[in-house]
Protein backbone atom coordinates (compact mmCIF):
# COMPACT_ATOMS: atom_id res chain seq x y z
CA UNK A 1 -11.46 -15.17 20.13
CA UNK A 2 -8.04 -17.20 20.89
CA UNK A 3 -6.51 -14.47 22.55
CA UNK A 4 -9.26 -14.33 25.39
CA UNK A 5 -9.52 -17.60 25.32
CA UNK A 6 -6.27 -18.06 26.18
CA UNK A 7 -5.74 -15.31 28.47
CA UNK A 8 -8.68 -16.68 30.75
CA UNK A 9 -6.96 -19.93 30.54
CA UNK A 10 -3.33 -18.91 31.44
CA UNK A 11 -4.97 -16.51 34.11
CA UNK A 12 -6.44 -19.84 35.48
CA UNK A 13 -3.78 -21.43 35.19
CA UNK A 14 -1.62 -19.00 37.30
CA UNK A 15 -4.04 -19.06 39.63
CA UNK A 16 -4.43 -22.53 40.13
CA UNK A 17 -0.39 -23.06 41.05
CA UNK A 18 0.88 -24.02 44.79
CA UNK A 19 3.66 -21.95 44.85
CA UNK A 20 5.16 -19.74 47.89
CA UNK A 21 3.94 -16.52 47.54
CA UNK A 22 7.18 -14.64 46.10
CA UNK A 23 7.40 -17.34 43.56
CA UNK A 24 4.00 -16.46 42.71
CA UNK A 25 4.45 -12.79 42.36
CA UNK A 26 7.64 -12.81 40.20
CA UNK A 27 5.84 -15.82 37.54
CA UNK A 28 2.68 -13.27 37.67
CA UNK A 29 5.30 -10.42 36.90
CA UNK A 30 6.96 -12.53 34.12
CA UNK A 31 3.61 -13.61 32.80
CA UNK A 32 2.23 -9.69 32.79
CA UNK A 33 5.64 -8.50 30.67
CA UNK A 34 4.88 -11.49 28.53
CA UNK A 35 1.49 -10.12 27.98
CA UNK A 36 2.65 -6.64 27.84
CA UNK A 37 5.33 -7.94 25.03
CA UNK A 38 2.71 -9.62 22.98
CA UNK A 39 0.58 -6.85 22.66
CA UNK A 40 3.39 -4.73 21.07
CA UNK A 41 4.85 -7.37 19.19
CA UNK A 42 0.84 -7.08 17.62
CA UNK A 43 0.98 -3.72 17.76
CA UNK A 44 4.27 -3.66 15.38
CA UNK A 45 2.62 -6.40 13.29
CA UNK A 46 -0.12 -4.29 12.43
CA UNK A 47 2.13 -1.23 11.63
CA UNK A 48 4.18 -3.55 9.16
CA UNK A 49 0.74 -4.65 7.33
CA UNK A 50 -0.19 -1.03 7.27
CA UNK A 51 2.88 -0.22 5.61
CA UNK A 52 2.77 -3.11 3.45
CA UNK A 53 -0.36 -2.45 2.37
CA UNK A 54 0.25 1.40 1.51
CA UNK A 55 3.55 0.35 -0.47
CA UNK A 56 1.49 -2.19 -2.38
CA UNK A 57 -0.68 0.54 -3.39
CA UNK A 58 2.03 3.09 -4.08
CA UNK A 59 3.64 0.63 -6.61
CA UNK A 60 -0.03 -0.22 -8.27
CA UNK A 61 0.01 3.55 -9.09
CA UNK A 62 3.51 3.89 -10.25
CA UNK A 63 3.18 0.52 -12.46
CA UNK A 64 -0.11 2.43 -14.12
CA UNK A 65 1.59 5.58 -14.24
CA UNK A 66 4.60 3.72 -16.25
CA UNK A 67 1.99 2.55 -18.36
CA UNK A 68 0.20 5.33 -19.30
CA UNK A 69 3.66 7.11 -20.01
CA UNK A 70 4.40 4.09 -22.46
CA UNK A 71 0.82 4.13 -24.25
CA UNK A 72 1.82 8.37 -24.30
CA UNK A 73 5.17 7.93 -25.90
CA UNK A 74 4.23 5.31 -28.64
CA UNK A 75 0.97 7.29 -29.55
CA UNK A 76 3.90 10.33 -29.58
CA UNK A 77 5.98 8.43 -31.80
CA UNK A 78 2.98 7.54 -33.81
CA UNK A 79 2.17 10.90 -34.54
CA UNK A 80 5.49 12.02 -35.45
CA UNK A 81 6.40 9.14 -38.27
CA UNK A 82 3.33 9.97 -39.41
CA UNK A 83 4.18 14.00 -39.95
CA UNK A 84 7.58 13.06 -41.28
CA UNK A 85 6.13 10.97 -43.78
């Protein structure tokens, strides 16, 4: 909802200005690669979550996996003081 907000602003904005005509163009160029910057600068944001996210869950498993071999080893253990004996 910001984002459109604020592109129909800034569009206004640019529109609005009393500048000579190549002025104009090249501050509508700038403003477009501005615009064109933002959106990838997004789009990298949301790979870096993504990949966040997945390495959050990779660890979750490897911390229960650790677990489980723990719980494995002292029931292991268990079992073999108990044979010696």
């Amino acid at each position: 909802m910001f984002e459109s907000n604020f592109e129909k602003k800034f569009q206004e904005l640019l529109n609005d200005t009393d500048l000579p005509l190549p002025q104009k163009e090249k501050l509508f160029l700038l403003a477009r690669r501005s615009r064109e910057n933002h959106q990838k600068l997004q789009a990298q944001f949301n790979n870096l979550q993504q990949s966040l996210d997945y390495l959050r869950l990779g660890i979750k498993y490897l911390i229960f996996d650790l677990e489980a071999t723990r719980r494995e080893n002292q029931a292991l253990r268990e079992k073999l003081n108990q044979e010696m004996e």
